[in-house]
Protein backbone atom coordinates (compact mmCIF):
# COMPACT_ATOMS: atom_id res chain seq x y z
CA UNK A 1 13.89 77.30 -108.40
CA UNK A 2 12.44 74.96 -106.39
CA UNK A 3 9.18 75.45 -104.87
CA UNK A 4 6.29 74.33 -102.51
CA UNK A 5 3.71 72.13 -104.60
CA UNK A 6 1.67 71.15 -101.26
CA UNK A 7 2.33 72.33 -97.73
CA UNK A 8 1.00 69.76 -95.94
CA UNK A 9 3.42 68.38 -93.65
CA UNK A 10 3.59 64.71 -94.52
CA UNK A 11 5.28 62.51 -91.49
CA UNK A 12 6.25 60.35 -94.09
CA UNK A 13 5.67 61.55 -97.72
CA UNK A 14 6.26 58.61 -100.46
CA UNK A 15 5.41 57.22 -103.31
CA UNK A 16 4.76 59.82 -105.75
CA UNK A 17 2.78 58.92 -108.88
CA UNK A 18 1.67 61.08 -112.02
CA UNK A 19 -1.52 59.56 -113.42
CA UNK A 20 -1.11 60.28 -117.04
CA UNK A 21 -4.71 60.09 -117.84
CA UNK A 22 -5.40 62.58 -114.80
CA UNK A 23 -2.76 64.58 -115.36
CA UNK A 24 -2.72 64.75 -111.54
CA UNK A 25 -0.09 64.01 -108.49
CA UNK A 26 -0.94 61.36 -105.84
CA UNK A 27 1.10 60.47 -102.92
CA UNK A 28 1.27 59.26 -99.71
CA UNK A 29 1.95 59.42 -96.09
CA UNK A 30 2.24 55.99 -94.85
CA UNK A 31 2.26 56.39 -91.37
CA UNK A 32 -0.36 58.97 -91.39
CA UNK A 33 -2.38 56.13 -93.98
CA UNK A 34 -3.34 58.77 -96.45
CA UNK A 35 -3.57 59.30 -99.80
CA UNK A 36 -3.35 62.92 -101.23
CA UNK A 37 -3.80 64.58 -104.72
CA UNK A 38 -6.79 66.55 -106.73
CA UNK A 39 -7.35 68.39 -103.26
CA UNK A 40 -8.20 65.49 -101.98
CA UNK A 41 -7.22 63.77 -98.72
CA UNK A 42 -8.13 59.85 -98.60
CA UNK A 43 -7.53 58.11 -95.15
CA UNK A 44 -7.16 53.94 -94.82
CA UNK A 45 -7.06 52.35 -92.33
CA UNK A 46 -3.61 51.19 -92.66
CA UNK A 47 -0.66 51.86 -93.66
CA UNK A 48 -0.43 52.65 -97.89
CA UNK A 49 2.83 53.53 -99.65
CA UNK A 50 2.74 53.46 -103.19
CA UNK A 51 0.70 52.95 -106.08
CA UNK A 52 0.32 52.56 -109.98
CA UNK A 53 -2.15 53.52 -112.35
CA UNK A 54 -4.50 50.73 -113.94
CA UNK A 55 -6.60 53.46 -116.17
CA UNK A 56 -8.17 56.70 -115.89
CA UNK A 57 -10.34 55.93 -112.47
CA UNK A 58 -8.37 53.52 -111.11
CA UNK A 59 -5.05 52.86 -109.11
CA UNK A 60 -3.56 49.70 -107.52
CA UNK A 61 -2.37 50.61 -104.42
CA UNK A 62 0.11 48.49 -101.89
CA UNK A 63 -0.70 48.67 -98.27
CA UNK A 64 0.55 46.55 -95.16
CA UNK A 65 -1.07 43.47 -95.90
CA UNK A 66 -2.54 43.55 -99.26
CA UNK A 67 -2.73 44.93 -102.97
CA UNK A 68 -6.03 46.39 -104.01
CA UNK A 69 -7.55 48.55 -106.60
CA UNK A 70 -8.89 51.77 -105.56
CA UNK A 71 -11.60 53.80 -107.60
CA UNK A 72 -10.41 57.83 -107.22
CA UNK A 73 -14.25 58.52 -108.30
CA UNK A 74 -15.78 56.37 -105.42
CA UNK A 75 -13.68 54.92 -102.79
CA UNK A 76 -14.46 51.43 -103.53
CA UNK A 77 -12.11 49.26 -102.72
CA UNK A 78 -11.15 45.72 -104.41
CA UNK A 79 -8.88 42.95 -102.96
CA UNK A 80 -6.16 41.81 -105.38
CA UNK A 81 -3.19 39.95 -103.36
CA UNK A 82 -2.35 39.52 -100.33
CA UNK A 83 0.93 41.37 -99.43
CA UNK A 84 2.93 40.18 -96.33
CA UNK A 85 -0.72 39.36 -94.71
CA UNK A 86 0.54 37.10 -92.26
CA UNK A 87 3.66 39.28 -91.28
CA UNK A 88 2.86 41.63 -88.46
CA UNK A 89 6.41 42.77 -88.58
CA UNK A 90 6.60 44.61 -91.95
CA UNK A 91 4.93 47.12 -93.72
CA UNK A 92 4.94 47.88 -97.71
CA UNK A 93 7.53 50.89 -98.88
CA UNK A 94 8.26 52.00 -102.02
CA UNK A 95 6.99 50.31 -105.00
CA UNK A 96 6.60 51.37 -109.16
CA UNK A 97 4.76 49.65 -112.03
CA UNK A 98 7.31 48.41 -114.49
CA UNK A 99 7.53 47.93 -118.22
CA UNK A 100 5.66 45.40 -118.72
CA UNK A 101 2.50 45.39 -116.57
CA UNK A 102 3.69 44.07 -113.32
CA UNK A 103 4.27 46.02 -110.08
CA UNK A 104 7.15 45.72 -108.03
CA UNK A 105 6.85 46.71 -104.17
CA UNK A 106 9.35 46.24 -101.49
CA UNK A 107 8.44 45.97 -97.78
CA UNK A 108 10.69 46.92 -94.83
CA UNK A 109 9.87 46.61 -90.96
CA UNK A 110 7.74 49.12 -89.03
CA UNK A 111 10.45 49.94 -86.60
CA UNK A 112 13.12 49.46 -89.90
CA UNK A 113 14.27 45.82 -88.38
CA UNK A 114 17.61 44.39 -89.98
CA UNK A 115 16.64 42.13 -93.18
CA UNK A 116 13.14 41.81 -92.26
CA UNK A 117 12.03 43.26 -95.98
CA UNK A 118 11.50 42.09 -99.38
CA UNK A 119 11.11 42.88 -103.01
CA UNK A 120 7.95 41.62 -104.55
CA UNK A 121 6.64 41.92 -108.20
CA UNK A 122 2.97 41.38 -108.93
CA UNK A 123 2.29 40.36 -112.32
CA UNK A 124 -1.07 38.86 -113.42
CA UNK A 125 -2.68 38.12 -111.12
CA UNK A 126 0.31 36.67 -108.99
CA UNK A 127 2.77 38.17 -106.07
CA UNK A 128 5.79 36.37 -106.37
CA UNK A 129 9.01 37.08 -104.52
CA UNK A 130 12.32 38.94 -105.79
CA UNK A 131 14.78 39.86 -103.70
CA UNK A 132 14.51 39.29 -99.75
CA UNK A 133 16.58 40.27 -96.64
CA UNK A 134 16.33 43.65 -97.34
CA UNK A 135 16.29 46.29 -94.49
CA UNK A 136 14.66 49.53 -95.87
CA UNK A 137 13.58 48.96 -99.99
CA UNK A 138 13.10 51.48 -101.75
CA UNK A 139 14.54 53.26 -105.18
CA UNK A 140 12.64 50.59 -107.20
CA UNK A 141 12.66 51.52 -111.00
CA UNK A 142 13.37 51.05 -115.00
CA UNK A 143 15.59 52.13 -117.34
CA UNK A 144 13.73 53.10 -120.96
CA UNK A 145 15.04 51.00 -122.70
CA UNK A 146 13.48 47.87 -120.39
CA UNK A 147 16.17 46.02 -120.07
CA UNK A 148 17.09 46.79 -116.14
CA UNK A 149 15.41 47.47 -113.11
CA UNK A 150 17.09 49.50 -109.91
CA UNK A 151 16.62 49.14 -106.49
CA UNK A 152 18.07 49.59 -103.39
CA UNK A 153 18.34 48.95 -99.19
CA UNK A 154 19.05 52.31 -97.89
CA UNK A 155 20.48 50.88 -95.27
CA UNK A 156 23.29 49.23 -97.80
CA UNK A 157 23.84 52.57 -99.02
CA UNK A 158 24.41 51.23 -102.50
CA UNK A 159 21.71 51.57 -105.54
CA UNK A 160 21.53 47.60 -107.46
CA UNK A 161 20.89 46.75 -110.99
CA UNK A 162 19.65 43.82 -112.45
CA UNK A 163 18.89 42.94 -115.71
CA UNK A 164 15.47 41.80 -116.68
CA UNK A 165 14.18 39.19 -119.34
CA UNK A 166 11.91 39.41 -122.01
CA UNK A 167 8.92 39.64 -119.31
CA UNK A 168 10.22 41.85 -116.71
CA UNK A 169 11.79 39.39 -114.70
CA UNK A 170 15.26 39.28 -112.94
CA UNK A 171 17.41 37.03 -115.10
CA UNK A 172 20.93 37.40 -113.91
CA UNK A 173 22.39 38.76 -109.93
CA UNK A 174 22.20 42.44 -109.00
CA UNK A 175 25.48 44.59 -108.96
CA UNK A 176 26.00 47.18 -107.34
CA UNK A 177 25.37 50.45 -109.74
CA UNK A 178 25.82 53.21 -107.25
CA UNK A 179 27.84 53.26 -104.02
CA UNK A 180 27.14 56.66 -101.65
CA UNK A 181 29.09 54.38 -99.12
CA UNK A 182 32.06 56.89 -99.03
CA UNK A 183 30.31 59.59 -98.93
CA UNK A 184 27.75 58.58 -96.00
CA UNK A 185 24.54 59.49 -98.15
CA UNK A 186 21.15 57.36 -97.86
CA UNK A 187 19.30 56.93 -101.21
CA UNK A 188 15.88 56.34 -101.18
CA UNK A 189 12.93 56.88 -103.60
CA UNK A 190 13.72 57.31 -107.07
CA UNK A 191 13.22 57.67 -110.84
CA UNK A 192 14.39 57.18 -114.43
CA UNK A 193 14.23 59.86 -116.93
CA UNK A 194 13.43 59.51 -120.77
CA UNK A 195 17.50 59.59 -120.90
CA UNK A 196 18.34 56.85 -118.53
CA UNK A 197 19.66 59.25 -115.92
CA UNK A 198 18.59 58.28 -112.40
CA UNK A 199 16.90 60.87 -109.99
CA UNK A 200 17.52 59.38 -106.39
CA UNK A 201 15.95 60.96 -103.24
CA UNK A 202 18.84 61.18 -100.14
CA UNK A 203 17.73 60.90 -97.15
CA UNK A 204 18.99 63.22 -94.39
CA UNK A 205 20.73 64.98 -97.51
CA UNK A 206 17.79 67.56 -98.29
CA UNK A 207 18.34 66.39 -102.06
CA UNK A 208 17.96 64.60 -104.93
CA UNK A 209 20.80 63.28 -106.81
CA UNK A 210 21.09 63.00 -110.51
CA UNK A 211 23.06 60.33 -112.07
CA UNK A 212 23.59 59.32 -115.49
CA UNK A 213 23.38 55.79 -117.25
CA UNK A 214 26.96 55.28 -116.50
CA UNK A 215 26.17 56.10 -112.49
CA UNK A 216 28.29 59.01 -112.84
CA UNK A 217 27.15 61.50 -110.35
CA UNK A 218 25.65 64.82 -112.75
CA UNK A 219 24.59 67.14 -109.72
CA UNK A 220 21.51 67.37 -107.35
CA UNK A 221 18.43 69.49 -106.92
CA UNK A 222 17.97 70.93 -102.91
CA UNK A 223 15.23 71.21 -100.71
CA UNK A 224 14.19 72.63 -97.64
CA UNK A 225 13.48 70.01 -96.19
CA UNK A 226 16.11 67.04 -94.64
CA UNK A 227 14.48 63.53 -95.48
CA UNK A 228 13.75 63.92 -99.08
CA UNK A 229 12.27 60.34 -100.17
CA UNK A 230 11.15 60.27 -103.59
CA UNK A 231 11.09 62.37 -106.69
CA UNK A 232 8.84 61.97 -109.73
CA UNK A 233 8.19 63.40 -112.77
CA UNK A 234 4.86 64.99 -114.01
CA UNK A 235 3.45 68.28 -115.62
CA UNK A 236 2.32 68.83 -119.21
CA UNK A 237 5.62 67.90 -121.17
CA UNK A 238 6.74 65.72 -117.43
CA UNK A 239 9.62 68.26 -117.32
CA UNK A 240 8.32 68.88 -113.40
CA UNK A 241 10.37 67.00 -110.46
CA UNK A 242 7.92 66.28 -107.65
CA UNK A 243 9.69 65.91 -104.57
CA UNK A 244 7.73 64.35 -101.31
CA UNK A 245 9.87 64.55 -98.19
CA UNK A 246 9.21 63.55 -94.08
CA UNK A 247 9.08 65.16 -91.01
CA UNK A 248 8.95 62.38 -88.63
CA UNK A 249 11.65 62.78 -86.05
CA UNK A 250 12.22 66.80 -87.18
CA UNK A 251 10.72 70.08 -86.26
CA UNK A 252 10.79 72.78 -88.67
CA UNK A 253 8.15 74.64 -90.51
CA UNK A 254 9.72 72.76 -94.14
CA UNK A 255 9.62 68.82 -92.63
CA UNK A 256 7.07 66.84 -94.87
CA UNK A 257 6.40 69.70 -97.80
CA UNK A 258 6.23 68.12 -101.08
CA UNK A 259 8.01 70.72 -103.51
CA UNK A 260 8.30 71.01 -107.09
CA UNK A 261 10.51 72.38 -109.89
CA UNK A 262 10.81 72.68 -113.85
CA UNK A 263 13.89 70.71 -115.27
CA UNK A 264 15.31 70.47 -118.46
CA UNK A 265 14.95 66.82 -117.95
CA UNK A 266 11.99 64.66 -119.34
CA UNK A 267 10.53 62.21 -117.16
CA UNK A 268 9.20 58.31 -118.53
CA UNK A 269 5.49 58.29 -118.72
CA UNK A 270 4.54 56.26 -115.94
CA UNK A 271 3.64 52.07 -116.89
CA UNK A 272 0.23 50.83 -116.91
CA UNK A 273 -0.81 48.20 -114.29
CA UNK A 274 -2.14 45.16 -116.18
CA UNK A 275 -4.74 43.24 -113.40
């Protein structure tokens, strides 16, 4: 049964991240500029979307114009890359650690403009660019087994694939894995479980789908709410699906809940951040 982990209603809820070490859920709302998790509510002063862990005190977080490490214990705040910093236009969106160390983070534009995003991937010390002309990014992650990453532009309506090299990067074109074209659906966050079955957030669907390695479609988990964006898995044995969801543009005591509930799935420990 799905439940209520936090009722605060998020305008945009994103970016859910289990710190292993913690054993605690962050997450955003990027166009309130918080940060949220241990009780905790941590405002910026603009927007933030998504972040991954670099060790027990310590998370890199992606914001509008920058990457920077941010102590949980103290606030402090440390300037790693710039991100986008001379683009008005766009903001950061979802974004994972991979495999390997790096962290890949997609941008989109604050009013969603056509093509005005792109995939990045930080990785030592570098941002370097991916994938660009993308509209709304989002549904960046790996498979176990390291040998693909996902992604997607909601706005495509179709989930890519692209294999990955020995050091995380892309080394041959996307193709398409999953196409919700037919049936009108919007994915947007999501994760890989220890399986290789992909947990996609739908927006506008009040779900998230489950599909298997093949992209077979296995069956979805509801919630209340109607813009689910991204799932993640935490909790002792990560057997817990975290769901965030928004309430921008809705009215509705559910909008912008983040909920929870026990699968029989296992989630991936979530990757390490190398600086």
């Amino acid at each position: 049964m799905v439940k209520v982990f936090d009722a605060t209603q998020c305008a945009l809820g994103e970016g859910p991240l289990w710190h292993p070490e913690r054993h605690s859920l962050f997450w955003f709302d990027i166009l309130e500029m918080r940060l949220y998790g241990e009780g905790s509510v941590r405002q910026f002063d603009e927007h933030v979307s998504a972040a991954g862990w670099v060790d027990h005190d310590t998370l890199l977080i992606a914001s509008e114009t920058q990457l920077f490490s941010y102590n949980l214990e103290t606030g402090a705040q440390t300037h790693i890359a710039p991100l986008e910093a001379d683009n008005a236009v766009t903001r950061s969106n979802d974004g994972r650690a991979d495999p390997f160390g790096g962290f890949w983070i997609g941008s989109m534009g604050k009013q969603a403009e056509k093509y005005a995003g792109t995939i990045h991937r930080y990785y030592r010390g570098a941002v370097e660019v991916l994938f660009e002309g993308i509209t709304v990014s989002n549904a960046i992650c790996f498979t176990p087994d390291r040998k693909f990453a996902l992604y997607t532009d909601t706005h495509s309506r179709r989930v890519m694939r692209v294999a990955l090299d020995a050091e995380g990067w892309p080394k041959d074109a996307p193709e398409v894995f999953i196409d919700t074209r037919i049936e009108g659906l919007n994915p947007d966050g999501a994760v890989i479980d220890a399986q290789g079955c992909l947990w996609v957030a739908q927006w506008g669907a009040s779900r998230v789908a489950r599909y298997g390695s093949d992209g077979v479609f296995m069956g979805a988990v509801s919630i209340a709410a109607k813009q689910a964006s991204c799932p993640a898995f935490g909790g002792p044995d990560l057997s817990t699906l975290y769901i965030t969801s928004a309430a921008v543009g809705l009215d509705g005591p559910d909008e912008g809940k983040t909920y929870f509930i026990e699968t029989q799935a296992q989630g991936q420990r979530e990757h390490r951040v190398i600086l």
